[in-house]
PDB file of N, CA and C in Angstrom:
ATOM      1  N   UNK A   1      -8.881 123.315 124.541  1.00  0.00           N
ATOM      2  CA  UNK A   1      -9.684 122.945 125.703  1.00  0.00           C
ATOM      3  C   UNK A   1      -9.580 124.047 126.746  1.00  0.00           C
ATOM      4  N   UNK A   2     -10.134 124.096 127.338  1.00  0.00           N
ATOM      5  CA  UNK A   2     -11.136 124.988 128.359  1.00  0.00           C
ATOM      6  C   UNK A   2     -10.147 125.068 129.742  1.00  0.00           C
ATOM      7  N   UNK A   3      -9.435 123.986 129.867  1.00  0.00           N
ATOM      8  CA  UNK A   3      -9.698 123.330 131.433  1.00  0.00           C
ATOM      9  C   UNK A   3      -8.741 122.110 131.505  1.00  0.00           C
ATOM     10  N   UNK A   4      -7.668 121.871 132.484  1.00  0.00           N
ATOM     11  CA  UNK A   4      -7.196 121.099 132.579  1.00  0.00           C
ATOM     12  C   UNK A   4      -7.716 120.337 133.297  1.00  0.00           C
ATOM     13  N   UNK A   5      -8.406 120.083 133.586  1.00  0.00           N
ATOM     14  CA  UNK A   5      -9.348 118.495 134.024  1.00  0.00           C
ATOM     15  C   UNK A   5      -9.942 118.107 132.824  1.00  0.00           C
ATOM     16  N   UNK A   6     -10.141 119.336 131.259  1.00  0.00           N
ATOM     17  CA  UNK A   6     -10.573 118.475 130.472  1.00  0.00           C
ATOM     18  C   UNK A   6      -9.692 118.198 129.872  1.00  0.00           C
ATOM     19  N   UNK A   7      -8.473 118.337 129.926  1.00  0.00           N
ATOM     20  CA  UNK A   7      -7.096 117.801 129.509  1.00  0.00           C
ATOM     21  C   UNK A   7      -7.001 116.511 129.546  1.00  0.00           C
ATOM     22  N   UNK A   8      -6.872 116.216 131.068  1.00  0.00           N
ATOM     23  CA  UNK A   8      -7.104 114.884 132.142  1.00  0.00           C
ATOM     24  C   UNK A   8      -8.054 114.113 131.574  1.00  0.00           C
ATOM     25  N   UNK A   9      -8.885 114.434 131.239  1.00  0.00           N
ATOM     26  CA  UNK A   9     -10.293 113.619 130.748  1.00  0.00           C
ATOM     27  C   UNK A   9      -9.743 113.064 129.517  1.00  0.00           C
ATOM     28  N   UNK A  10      -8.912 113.847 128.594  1.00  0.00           N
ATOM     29  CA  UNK A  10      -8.991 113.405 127.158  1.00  0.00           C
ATOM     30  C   UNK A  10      -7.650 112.086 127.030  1.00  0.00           C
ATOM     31  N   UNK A  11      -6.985 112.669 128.461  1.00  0.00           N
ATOM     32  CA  UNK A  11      -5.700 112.281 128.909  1.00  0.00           C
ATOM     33  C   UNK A  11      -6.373 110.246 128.973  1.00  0.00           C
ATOM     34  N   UNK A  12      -7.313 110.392 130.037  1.00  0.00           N
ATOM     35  CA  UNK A  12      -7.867 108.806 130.258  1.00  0.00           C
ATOM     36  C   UNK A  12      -8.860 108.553 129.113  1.00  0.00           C
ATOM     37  N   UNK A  13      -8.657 109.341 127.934  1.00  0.00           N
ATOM     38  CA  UNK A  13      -9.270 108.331 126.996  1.00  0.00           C
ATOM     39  C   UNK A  13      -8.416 107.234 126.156  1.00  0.00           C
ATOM     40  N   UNK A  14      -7.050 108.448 126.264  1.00  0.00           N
ATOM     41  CA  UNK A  14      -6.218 107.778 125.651  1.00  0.00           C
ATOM     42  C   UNK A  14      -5.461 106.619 126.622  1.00  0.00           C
ATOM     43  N   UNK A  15      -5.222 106.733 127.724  1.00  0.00           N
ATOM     44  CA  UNK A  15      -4.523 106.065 128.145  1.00  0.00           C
ATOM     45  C   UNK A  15      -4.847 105.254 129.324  1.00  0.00           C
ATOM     46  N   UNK A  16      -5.983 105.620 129.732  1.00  0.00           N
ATOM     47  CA  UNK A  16      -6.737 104.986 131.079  1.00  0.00           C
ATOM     48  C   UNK A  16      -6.524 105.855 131.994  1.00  0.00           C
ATOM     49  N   UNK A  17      -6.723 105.033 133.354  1.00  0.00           N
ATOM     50  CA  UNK A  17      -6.462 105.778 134.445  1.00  0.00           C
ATOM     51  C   UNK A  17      -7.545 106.568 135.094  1.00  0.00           C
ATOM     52  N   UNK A  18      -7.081 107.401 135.710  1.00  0.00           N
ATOM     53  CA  UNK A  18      -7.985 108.272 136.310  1.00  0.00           C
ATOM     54  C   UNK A  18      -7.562 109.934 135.805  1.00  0.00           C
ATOM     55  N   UNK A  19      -8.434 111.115 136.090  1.00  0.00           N
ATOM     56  CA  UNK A  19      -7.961 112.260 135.874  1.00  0.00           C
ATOM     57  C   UNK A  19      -6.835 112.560 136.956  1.00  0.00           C
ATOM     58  N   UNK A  20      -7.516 111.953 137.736  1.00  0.00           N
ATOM     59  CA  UNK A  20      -6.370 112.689 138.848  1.00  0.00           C
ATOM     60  C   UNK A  20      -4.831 112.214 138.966  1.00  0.00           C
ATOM     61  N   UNK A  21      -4.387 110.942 137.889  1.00  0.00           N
ATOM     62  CA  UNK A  21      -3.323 110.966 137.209  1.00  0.00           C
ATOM     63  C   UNK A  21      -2.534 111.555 136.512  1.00  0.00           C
ATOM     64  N   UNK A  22      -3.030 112.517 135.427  1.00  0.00           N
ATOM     65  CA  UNK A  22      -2.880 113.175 134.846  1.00  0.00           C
ATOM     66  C   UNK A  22      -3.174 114.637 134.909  1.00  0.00           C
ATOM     67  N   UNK A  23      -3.939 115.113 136.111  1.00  0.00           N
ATOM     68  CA  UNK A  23      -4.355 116.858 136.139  1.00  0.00           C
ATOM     69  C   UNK A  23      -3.272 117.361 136.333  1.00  0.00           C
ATOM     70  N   UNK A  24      -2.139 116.696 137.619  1.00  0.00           N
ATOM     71  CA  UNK A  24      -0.571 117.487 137.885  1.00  0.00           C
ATOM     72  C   UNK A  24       0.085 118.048 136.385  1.00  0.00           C
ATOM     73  N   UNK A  25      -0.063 117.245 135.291  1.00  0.00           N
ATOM     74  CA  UNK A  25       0.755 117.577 134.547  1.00  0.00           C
ATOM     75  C   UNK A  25       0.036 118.387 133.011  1.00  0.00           C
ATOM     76  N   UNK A  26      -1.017 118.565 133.295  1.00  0.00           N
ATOM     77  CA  UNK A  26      -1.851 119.351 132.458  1.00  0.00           C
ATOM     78  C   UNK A  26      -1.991 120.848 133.372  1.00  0.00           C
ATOM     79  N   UNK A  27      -1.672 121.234 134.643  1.00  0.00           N
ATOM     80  CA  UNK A  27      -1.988 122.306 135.024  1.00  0.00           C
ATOM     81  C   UNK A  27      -0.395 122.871 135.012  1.00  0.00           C
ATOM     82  N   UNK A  28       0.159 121.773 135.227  1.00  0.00           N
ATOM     83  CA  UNK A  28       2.052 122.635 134.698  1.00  0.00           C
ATOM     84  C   UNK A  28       1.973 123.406 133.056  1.00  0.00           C
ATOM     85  N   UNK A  29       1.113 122.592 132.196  1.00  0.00           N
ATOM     86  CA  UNK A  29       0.961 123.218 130.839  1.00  0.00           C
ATOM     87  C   UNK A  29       0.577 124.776 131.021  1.00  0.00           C
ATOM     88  N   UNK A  30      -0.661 124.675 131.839  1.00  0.00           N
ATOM     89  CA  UNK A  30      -1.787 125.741 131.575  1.00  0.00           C
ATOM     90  C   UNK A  30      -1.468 126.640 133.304  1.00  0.00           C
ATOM     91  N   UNK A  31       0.066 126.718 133.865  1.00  0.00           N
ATOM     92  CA  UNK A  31       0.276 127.478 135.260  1.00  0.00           C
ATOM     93  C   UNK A  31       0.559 128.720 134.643  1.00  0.00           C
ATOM     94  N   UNK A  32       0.701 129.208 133.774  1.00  0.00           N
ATOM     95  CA  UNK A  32       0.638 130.565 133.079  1.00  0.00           C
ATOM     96  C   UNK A  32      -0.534 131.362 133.046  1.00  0.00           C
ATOM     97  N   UNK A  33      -1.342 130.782 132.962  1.00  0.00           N
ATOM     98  CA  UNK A  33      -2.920 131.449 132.827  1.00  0.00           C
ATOM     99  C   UNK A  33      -3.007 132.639 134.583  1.00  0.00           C
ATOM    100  N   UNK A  34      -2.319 131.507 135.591  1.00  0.00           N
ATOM    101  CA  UNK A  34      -2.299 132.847 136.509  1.00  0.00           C
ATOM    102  C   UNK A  34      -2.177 134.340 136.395  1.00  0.00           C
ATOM    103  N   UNK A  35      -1.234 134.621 135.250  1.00  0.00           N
ATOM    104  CA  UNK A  35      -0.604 135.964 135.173  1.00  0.00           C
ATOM    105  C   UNK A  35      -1.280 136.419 134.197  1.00  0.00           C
ATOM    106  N   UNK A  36      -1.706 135.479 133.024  1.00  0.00           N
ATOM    107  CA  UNK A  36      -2.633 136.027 131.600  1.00  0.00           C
ATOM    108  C   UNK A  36      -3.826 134.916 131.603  1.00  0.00           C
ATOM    109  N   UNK A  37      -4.964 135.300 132.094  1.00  0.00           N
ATOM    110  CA  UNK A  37      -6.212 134.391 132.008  1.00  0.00           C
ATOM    111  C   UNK A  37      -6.696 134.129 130.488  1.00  0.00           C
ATOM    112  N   UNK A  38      -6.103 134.834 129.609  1.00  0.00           N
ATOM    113  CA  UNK A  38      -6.427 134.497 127.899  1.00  0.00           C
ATOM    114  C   UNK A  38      -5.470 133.645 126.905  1.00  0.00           C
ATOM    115  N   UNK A  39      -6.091 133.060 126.173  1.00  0.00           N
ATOM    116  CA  UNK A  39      -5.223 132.342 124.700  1.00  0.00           C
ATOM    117  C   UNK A  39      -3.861 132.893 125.104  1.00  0.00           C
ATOM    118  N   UNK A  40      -3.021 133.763 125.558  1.00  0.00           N
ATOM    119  CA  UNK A  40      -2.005 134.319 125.465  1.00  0.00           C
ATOM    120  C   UNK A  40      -0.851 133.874 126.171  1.00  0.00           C
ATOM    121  N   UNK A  41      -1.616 133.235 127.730  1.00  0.00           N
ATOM    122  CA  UNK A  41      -1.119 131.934 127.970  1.00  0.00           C
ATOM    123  C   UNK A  41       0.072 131.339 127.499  1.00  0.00           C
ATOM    124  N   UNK A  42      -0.822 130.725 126.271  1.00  0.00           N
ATOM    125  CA  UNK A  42       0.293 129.532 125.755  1.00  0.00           C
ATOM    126  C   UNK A  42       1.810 130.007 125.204  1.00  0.00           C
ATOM    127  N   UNK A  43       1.635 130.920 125.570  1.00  0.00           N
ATOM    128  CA  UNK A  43       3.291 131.371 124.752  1.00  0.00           C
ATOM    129  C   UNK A  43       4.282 130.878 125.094  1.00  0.00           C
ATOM    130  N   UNK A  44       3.908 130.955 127.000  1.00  0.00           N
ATOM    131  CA  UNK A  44       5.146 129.734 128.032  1.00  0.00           C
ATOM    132  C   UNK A  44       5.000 128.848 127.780  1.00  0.00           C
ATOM    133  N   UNK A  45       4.520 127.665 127.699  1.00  0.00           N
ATOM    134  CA  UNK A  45       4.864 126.643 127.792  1.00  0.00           C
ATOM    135  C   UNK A  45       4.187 125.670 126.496  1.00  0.00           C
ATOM    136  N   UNK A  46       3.705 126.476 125.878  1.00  0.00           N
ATOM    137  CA  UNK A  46       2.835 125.246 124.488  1.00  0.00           C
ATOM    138  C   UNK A  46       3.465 125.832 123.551  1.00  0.00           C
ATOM    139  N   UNK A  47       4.548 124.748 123.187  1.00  0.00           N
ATOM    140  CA  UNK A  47       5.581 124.663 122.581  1.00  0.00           C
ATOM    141  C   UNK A  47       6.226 123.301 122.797  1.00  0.00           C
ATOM    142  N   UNK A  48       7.169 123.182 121.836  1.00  0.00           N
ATOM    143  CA  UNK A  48       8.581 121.893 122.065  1.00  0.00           C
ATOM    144  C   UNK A  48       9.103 122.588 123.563  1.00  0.00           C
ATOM    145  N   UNK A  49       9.748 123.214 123.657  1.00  0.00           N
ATOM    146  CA  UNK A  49      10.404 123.387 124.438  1.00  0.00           C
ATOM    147  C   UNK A  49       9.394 123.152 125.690  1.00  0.00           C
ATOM    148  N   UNK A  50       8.755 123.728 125.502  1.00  0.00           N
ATOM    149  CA  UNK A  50       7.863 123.514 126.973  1.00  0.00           C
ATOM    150  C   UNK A  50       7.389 122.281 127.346  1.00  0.00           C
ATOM    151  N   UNK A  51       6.896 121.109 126.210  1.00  0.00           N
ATOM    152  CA  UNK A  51       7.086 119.797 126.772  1.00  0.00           C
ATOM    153  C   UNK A  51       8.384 119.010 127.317  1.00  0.00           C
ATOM    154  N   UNK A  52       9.510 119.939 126.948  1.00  0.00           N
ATOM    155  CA  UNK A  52      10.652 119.020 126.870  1.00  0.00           C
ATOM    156  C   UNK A  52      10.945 119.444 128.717  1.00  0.00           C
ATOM    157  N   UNK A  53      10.628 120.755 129.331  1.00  0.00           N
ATOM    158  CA  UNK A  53      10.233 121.336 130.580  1.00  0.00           C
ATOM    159  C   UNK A  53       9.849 120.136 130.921  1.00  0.00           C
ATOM    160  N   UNK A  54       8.242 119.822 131.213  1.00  0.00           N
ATOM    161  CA  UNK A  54       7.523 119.168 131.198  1.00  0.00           C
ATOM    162  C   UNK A  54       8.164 117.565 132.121  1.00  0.00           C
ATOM    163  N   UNK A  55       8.810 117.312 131.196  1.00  0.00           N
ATOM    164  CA  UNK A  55       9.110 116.138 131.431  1.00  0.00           C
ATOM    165  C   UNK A  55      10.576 116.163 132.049  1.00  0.00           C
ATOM    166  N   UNK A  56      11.487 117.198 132.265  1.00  0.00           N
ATOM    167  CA  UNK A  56      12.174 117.446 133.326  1.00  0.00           C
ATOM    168  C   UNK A  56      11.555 117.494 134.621  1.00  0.00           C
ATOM    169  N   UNK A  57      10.955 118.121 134.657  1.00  0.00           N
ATOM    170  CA  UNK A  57      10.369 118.733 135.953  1.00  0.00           C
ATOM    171  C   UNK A  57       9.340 117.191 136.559  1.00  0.00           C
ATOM    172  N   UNK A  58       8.478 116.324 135.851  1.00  0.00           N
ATOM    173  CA  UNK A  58       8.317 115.186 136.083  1.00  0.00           C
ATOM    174  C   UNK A  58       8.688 113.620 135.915  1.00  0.00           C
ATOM    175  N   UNK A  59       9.806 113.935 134.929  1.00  0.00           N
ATOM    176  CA  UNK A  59      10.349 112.683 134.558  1.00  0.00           C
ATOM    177  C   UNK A  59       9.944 112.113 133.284  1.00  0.00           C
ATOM    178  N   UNK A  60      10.827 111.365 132.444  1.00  0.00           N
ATOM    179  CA  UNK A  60      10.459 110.628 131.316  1.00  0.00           C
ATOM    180  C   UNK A  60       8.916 109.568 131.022  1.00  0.00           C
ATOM    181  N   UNK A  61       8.647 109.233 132.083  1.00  0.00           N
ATOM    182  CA  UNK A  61       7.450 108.446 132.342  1.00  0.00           C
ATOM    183  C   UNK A  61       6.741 108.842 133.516  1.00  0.00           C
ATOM    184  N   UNK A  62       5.403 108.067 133.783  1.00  0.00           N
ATOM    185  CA  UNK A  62       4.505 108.141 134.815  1.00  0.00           C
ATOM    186  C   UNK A  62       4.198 107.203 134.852  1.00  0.00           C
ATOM    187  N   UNK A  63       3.786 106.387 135.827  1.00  0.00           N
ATOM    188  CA  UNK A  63       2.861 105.570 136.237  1.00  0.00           C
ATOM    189  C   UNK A  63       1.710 105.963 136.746  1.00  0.00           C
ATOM    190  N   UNK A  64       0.430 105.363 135.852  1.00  0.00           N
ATOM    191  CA  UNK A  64      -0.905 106.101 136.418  1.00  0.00           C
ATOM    192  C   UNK A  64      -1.594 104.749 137.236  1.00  0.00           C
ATOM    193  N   UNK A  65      -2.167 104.520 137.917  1.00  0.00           N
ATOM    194  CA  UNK A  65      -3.320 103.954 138.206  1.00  0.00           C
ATOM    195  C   UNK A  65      -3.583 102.809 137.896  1.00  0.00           C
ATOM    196  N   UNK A  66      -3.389 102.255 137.045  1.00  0.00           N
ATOM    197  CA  UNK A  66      -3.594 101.331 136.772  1.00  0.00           C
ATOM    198  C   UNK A  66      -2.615 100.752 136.394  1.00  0.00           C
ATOM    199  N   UNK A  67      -1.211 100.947 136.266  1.00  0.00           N
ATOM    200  CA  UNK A  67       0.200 100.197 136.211  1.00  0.00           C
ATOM    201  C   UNK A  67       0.127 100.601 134.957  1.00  0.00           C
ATOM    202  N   UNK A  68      -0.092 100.935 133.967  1.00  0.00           N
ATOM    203  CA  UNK A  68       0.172 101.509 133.126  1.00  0.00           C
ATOM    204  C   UNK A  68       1.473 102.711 132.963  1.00  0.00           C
ATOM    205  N   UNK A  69       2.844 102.524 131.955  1.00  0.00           N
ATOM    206  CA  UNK A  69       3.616 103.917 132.517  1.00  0.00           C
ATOM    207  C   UNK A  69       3.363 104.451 130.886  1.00  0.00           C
ATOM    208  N   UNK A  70       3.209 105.634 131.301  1.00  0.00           N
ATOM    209  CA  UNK A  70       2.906 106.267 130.078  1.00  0.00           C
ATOM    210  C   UNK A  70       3.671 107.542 130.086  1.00  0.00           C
ATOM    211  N   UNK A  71       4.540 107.899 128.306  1.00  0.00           N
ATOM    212  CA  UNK A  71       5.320 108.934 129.131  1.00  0.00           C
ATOM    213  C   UNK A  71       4.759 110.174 128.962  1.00  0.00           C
ATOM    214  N   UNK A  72       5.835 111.040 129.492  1.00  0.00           N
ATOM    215  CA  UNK A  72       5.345 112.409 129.873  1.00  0.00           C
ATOM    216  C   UNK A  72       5.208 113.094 128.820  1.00  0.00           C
ATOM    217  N   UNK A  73       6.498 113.112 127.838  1.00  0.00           N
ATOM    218  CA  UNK A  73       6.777 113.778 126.359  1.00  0.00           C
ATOM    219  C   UNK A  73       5.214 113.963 125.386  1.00  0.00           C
ATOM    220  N   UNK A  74       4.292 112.357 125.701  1.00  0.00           N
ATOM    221  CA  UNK A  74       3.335 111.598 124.955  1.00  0.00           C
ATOM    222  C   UNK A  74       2.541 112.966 125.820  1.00  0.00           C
ATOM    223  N   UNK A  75       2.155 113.198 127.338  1.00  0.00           N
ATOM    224  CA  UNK A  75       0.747 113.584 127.297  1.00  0.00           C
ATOM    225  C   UNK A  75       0.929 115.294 127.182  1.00  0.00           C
ATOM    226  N   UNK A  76       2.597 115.785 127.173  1.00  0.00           N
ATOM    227  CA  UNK A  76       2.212 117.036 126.881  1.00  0.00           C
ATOM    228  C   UNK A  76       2.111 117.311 125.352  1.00  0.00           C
ATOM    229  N   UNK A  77       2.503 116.425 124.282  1.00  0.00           N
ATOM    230  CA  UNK A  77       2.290 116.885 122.708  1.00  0.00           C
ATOM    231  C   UNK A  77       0.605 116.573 122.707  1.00  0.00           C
ATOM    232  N   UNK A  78      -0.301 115.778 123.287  1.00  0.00           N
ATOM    233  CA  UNK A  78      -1.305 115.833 123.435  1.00  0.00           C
ATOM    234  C   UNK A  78      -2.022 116.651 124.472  1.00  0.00           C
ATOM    235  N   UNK A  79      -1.644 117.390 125.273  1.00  0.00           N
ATOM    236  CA  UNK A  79      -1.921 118.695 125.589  1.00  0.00           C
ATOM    237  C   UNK A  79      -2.070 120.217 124.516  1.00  0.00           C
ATOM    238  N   UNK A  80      -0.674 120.261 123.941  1.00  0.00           N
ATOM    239  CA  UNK A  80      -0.479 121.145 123.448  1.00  0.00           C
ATOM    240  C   UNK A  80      -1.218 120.728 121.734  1.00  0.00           C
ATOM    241  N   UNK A  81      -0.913 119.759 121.713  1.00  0.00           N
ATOM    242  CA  UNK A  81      -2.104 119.791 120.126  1.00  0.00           C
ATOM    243  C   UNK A  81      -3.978 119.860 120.203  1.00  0.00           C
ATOM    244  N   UNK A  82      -4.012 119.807 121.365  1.00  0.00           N
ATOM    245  CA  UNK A  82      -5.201 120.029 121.401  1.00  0.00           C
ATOM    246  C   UNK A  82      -5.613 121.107 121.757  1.00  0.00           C
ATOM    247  N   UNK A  83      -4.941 121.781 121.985  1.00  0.00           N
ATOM    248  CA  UNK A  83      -5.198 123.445 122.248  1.00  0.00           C
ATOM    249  C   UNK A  83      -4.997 123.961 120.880  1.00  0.00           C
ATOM    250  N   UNK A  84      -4.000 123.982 120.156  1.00  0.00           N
ATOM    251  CA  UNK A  84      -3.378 124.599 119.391  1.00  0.00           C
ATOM    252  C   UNK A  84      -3.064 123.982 117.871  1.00  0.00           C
ATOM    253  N   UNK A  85      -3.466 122.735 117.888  1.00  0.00           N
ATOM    254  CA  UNK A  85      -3.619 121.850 116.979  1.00  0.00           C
ATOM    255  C   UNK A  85      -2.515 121.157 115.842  1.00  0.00           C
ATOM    256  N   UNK A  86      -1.057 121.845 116.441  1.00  0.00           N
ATOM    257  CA  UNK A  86      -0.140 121.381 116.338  1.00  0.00           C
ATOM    258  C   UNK A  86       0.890 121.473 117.212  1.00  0.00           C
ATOM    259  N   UNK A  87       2.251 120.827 117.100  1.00  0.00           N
ATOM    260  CA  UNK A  87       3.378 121.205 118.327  1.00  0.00           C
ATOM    261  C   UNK A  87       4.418 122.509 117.644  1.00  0.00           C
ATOM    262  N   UNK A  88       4.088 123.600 117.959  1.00  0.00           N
ATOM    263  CA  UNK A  88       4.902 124.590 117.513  1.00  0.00           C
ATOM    264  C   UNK A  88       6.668 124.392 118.171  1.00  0.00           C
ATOM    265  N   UNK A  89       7.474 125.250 117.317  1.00  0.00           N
ATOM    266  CA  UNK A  89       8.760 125.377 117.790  1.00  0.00           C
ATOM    267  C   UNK A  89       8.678 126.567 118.484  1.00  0.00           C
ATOM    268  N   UNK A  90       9.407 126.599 119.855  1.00  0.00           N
ATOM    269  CA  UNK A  90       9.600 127.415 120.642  1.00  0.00           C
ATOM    270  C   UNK A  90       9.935 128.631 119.742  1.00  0.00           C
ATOM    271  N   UNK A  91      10.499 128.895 118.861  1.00  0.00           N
ATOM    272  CA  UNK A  91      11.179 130.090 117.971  1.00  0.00           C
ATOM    273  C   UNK A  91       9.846 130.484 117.014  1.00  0.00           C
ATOM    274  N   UNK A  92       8.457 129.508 117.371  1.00  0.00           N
ATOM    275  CA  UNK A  92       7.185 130.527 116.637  1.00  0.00           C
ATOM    276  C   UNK A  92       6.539 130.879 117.645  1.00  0.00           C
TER     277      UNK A  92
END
């Protein structure tokens, strides 16, 4: 995906809510692109390790919007598989 709002988007298909539940933690995926605007990106953080980041830095769960808690671990392996179409090990 393109775009972390279309992250967010794919984020409330799965789980409800709103995007704006979920954009904070799809633009922590994709805050690398500052320094490399290409595919090249993902090297920081789309990975295991980088979800396991992820969910330090926001916590084991979220609560979105609709009382729903959904966790964090869940929307970055669905971040990162949808870019990349699987969850690589930090060591590939």
């Amino acid at each position: 995906m393109a775009h972390p709002y279309h992250h967010a988007l794919s984020s409330v298909k799965k789980w409800g809510g709103t995007p704006q539940d979920f954009i904070d933690l799809h633009n922590f995926m994709d805050q690398s692109k500052a320094g490399c605007a290409d595919f090249r990106h993902r090297v920081l953080l789309h990975h295991s390790l980088g979800i396991f980041l992820m969910e330090q830095v926001f916590g084991p769960v979220i609560t979105i919007s609709t009382g729903r808690i959904v966790p964090v671990r869940a929307i970055g392996e669905q971040h990162v598989s949808e870019d990349l179409g699987r969850i690589p090990a930090f060591s590939d």
